[in-house]
N, C-alpha and C. Protein backbone atom coordinates (compact mmCIF):
# COMPACT_ATOMS: atom_id res chain seq x y z
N UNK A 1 33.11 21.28 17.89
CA UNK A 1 32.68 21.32 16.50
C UNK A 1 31.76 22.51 16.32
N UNK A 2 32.10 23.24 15.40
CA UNK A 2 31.23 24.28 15.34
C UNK A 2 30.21 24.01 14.30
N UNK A 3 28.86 24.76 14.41
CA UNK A 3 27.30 24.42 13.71
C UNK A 3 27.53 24.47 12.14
N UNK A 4 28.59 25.31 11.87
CA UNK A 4 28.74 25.75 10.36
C UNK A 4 29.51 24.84 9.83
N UNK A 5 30.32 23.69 10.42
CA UNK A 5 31.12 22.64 9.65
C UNK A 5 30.18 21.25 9.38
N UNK A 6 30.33 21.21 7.93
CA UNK A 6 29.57 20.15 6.98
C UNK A 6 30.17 18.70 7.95
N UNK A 7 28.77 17.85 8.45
CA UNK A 7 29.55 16.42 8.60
C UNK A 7 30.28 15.73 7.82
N UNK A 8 31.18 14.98 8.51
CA UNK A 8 32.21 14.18 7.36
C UNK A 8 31.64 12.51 7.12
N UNK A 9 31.37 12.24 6.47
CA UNK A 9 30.73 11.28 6.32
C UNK A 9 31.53 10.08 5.75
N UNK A 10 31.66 8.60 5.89
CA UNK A 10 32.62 7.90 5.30
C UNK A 10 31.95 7.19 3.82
N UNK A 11 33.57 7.47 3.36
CA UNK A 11 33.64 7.50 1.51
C UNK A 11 32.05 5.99 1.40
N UNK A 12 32.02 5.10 1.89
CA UNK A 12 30.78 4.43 1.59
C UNK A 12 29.82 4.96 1.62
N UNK A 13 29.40 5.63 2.85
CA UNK A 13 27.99 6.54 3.07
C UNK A 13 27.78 7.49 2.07
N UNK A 14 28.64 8.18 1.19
CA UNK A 14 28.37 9.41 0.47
C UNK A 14 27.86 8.53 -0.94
N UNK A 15 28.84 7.55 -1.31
CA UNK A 15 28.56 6.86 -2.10
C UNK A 15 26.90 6.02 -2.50
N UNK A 16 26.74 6.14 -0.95
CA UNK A 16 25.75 5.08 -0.92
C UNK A 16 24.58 6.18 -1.32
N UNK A 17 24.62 7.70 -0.73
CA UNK A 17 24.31 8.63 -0.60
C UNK A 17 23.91 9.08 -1.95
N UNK A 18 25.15 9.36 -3.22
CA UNK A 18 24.72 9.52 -4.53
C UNK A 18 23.68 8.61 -4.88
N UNK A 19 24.34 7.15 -4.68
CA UNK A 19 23.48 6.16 -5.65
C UNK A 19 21.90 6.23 -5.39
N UNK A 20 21.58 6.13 -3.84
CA UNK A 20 20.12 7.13 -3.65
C UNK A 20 19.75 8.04 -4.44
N UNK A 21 20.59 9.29 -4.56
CA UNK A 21 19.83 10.12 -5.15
C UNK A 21 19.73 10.07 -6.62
N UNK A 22 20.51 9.17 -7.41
CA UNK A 22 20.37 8.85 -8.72
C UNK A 22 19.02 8.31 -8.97
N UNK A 23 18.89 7.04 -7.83
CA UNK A 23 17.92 5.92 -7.94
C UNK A 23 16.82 7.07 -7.85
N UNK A 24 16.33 8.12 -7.23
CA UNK A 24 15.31 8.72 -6.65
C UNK A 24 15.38 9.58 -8.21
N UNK A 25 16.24 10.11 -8.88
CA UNK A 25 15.98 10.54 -10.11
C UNK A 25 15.34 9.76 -11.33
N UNK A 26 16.05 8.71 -11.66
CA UNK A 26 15.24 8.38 -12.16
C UNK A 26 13.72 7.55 -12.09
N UNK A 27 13.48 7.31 -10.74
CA UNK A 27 11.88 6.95 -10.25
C UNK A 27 10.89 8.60 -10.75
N UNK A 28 11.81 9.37 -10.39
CA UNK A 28 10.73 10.61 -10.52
C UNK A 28 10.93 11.10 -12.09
N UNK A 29 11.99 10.19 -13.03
CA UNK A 29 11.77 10.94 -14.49
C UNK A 29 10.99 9.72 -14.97
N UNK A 30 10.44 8.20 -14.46
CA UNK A 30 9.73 7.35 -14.92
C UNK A 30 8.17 7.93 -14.74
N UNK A 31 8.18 8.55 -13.28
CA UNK A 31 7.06 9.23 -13.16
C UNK A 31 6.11 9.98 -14.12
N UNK A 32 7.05 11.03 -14.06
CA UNK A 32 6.88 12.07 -15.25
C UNK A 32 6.66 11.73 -16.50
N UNK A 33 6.94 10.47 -16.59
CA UNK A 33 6.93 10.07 -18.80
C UNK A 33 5.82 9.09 -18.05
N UNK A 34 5.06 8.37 -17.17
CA UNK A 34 4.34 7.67 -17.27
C UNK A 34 2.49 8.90 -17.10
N UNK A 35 3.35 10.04 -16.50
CA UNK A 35 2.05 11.13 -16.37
C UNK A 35 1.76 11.61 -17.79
N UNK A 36 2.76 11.98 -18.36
CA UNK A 36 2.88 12.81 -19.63
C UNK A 36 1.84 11.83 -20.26
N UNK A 37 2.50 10.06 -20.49
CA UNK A 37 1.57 9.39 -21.10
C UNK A 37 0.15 8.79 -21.10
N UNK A 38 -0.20 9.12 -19.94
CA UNK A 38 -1.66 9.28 -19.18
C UNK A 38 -2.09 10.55 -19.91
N UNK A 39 -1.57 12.27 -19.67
CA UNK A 39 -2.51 12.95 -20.61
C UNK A 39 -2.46 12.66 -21.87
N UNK A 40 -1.49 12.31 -22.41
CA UNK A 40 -1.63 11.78 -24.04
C UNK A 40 -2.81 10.77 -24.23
N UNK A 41 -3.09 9.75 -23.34
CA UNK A 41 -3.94 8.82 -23.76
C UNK A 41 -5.35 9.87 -23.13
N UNK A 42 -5.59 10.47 -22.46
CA UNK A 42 -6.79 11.01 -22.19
C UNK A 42 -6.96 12.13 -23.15
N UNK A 43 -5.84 12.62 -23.43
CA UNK A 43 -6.10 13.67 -25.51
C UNK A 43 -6.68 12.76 -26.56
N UNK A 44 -6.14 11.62 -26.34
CA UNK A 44 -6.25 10.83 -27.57
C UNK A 44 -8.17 10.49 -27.27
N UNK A 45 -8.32 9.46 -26.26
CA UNK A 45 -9.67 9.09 -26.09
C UNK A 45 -10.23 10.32 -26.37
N UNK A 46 -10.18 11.67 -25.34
CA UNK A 46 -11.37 12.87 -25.45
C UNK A 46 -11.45 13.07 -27.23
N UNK A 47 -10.28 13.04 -28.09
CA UNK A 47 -10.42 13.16 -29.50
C UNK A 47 -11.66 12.10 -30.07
N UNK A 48 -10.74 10.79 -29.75
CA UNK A 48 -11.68 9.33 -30.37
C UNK A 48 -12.98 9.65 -30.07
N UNK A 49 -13.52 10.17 -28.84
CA UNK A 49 -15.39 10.05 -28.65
C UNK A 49 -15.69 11.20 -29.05
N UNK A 50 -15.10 12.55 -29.58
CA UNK A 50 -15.33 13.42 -30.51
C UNK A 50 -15.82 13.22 -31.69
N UNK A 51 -14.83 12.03 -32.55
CA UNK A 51 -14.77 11.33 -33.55
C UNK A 51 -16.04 10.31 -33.81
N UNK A 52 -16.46 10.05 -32.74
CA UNK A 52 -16.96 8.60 -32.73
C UNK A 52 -18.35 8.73 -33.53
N UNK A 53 -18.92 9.68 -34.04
CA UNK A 53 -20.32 9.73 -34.29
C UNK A 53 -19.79 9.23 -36.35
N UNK A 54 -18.84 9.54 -36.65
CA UNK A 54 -18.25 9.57 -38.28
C UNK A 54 -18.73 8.27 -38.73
N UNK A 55 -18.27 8.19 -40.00
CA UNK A 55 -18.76 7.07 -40.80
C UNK A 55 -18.03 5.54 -39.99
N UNK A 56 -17.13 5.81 -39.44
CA UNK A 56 -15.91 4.67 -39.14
C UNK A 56 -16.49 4.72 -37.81
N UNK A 57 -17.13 4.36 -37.16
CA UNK A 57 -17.41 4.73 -35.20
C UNK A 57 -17.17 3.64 -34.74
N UNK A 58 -17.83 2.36 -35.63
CA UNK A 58 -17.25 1.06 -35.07
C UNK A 58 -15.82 0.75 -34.70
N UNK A 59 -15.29 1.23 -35.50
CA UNK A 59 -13.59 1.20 -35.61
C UNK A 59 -12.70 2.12 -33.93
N UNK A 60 -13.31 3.14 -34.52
CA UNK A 60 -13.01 3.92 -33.49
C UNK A 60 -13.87 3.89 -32.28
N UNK A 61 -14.66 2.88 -31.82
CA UNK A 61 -15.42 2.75 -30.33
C UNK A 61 -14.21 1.48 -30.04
N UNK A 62 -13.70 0.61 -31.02
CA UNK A 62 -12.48 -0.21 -30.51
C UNK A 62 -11.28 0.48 -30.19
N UNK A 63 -11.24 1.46 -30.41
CA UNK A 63 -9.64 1.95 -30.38
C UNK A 63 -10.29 2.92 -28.59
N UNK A 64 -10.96 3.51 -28.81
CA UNK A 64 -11.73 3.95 -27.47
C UNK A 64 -11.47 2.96 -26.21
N UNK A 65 -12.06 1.82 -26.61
CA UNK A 65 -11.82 1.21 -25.42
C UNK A 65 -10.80 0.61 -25.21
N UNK A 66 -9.99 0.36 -26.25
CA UNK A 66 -8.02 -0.20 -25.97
C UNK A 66 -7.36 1.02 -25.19
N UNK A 67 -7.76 1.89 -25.58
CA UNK A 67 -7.02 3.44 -25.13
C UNK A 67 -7.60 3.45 -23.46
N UNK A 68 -8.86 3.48 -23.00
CA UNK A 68 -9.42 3.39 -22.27
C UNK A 68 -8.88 2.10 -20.84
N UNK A 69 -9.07 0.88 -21.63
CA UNK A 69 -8.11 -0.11 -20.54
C UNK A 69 -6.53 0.52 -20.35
N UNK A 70 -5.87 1.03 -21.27
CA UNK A 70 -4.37 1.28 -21.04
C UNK A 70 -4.39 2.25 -20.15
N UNK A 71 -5.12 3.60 -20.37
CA UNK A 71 -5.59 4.37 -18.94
C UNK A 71 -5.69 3.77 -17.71
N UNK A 72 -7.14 2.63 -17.67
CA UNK A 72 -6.68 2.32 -16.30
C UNK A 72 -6.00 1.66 -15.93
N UNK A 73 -5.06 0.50 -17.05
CA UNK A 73 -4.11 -0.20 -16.22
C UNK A 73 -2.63 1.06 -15.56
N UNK A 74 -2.31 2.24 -16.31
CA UNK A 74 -1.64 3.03 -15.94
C UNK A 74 -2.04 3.74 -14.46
N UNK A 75 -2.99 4.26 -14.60
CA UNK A 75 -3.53 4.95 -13.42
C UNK A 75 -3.56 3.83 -12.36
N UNK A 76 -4.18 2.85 -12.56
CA UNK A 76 -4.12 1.83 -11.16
C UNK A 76 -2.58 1.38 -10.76
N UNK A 77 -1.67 1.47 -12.12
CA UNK A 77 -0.31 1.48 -11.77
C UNK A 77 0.29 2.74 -10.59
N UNK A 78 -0.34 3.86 -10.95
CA UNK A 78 -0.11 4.88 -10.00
C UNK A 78 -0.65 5.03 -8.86
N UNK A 79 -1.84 4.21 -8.84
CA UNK A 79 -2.53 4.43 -7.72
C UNK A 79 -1.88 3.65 -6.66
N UNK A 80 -1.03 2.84 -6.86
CA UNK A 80 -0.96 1.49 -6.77
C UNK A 80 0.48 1.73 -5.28
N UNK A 81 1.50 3.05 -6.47
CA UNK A 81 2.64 3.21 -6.02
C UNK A 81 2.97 3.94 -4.07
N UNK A 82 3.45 3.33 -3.55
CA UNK A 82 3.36 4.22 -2.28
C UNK A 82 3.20 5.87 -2.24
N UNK A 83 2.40 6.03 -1.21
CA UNK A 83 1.90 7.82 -1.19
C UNK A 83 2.96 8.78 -1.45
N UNK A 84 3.98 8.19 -1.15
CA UNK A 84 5.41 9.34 -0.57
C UNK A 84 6.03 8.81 -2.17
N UNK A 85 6.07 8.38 -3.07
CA UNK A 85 6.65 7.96 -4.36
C UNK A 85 5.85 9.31 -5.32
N UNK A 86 4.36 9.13 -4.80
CA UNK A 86 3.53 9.95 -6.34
C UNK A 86 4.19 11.76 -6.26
N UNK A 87 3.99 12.03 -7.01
CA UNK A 87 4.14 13.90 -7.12
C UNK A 87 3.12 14.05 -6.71
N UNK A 88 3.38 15.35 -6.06
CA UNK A 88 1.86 16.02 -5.67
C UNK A 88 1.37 17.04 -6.79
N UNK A 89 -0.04 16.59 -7.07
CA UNK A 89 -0.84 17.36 -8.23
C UNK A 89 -1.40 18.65 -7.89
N UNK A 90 -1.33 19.01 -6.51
CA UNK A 90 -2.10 20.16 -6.05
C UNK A 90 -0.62 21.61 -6.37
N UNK A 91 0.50 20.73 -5.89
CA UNK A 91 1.77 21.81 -6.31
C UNK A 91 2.23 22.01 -7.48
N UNK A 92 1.74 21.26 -8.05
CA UNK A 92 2.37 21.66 -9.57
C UNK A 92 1.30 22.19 -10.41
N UNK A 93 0.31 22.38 -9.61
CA UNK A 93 -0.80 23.70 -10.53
C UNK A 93 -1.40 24.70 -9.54
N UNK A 94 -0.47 25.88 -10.12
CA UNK A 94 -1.19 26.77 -9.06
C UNK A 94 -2.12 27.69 -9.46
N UNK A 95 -3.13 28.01 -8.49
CA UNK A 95 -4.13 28.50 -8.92
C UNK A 95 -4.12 29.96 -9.12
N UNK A 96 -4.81 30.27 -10.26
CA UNK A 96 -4.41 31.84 -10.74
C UNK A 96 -5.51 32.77 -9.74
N UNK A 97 -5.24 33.76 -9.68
CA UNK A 97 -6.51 34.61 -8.23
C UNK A 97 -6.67 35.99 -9.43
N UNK A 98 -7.73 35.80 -9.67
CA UNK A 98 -8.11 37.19 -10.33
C UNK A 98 -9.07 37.78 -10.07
N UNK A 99 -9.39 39.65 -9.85
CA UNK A 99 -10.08 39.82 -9.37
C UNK A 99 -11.72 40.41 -10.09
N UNK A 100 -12.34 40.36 -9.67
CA UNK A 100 -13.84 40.39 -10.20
C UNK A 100 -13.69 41.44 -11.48
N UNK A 101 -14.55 41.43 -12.64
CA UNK A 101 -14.38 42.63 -13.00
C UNK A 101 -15.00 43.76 -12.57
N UNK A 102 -14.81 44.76 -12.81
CA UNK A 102 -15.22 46.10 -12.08
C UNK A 102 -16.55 46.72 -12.13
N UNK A 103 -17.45 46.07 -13.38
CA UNK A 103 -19.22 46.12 -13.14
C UNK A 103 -19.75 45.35 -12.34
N UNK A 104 -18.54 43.98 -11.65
CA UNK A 104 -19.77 43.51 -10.68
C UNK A 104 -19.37 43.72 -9.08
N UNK A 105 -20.71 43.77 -8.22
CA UNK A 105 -20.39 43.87 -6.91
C UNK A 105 -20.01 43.45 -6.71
N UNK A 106 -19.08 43.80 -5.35
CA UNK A 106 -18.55 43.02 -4.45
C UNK A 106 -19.38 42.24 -3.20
């Protein structure tokens, strides 16, 4: 058998093979809409305690803290999920390198 020929695998295994990688798609597009909705609720709160000093604050210190429990029941949902399930947050922001400006020392 030479190194360059693809294993042949039987018609169950490949099968079994897709349905994995479907299942693994959509875990990682539940991911993604449950992250998206974590920064939405942390836009929304950082807005609400912006807000909160206005004529209505009572109103809006309740909506603060509904917004606030749904955060952490989400996040403890994530925290929750096995290590090898979460995305990694360090790769999907990379850090920009810029260099000093040119009046200051090095």
């Amino acid at each position: 058998m030479l190194v360059s020929e693809a294993p042949v695998f039987p018609a169950d295994a490949t099968a079994r093979i897709a349905a994995l990688e479907a299942l693994l798609a959509r875990a990682n597009a539940a991911l993604a809409a449950r992250d998206l909705l974590i920064d939405s609720l942390r836009g929304q709160i950082a807005r609400l305690r912006r807000m909160q000093f206005g004529a209505s604050s009572e109103k809006l210190g309740r909506e603060v803290e509904q917004l606030e429990l749904a955060l952490e029941e989400l996040e403890a949902e994530r925290d929750a999920a096995p290590e090898e399930e979460r995305p990694s947050e360090t790769a999907s922001r990379p850090v920009p390198v810029r260099s000093l400006p040119e009046h200051l020392p090095r």
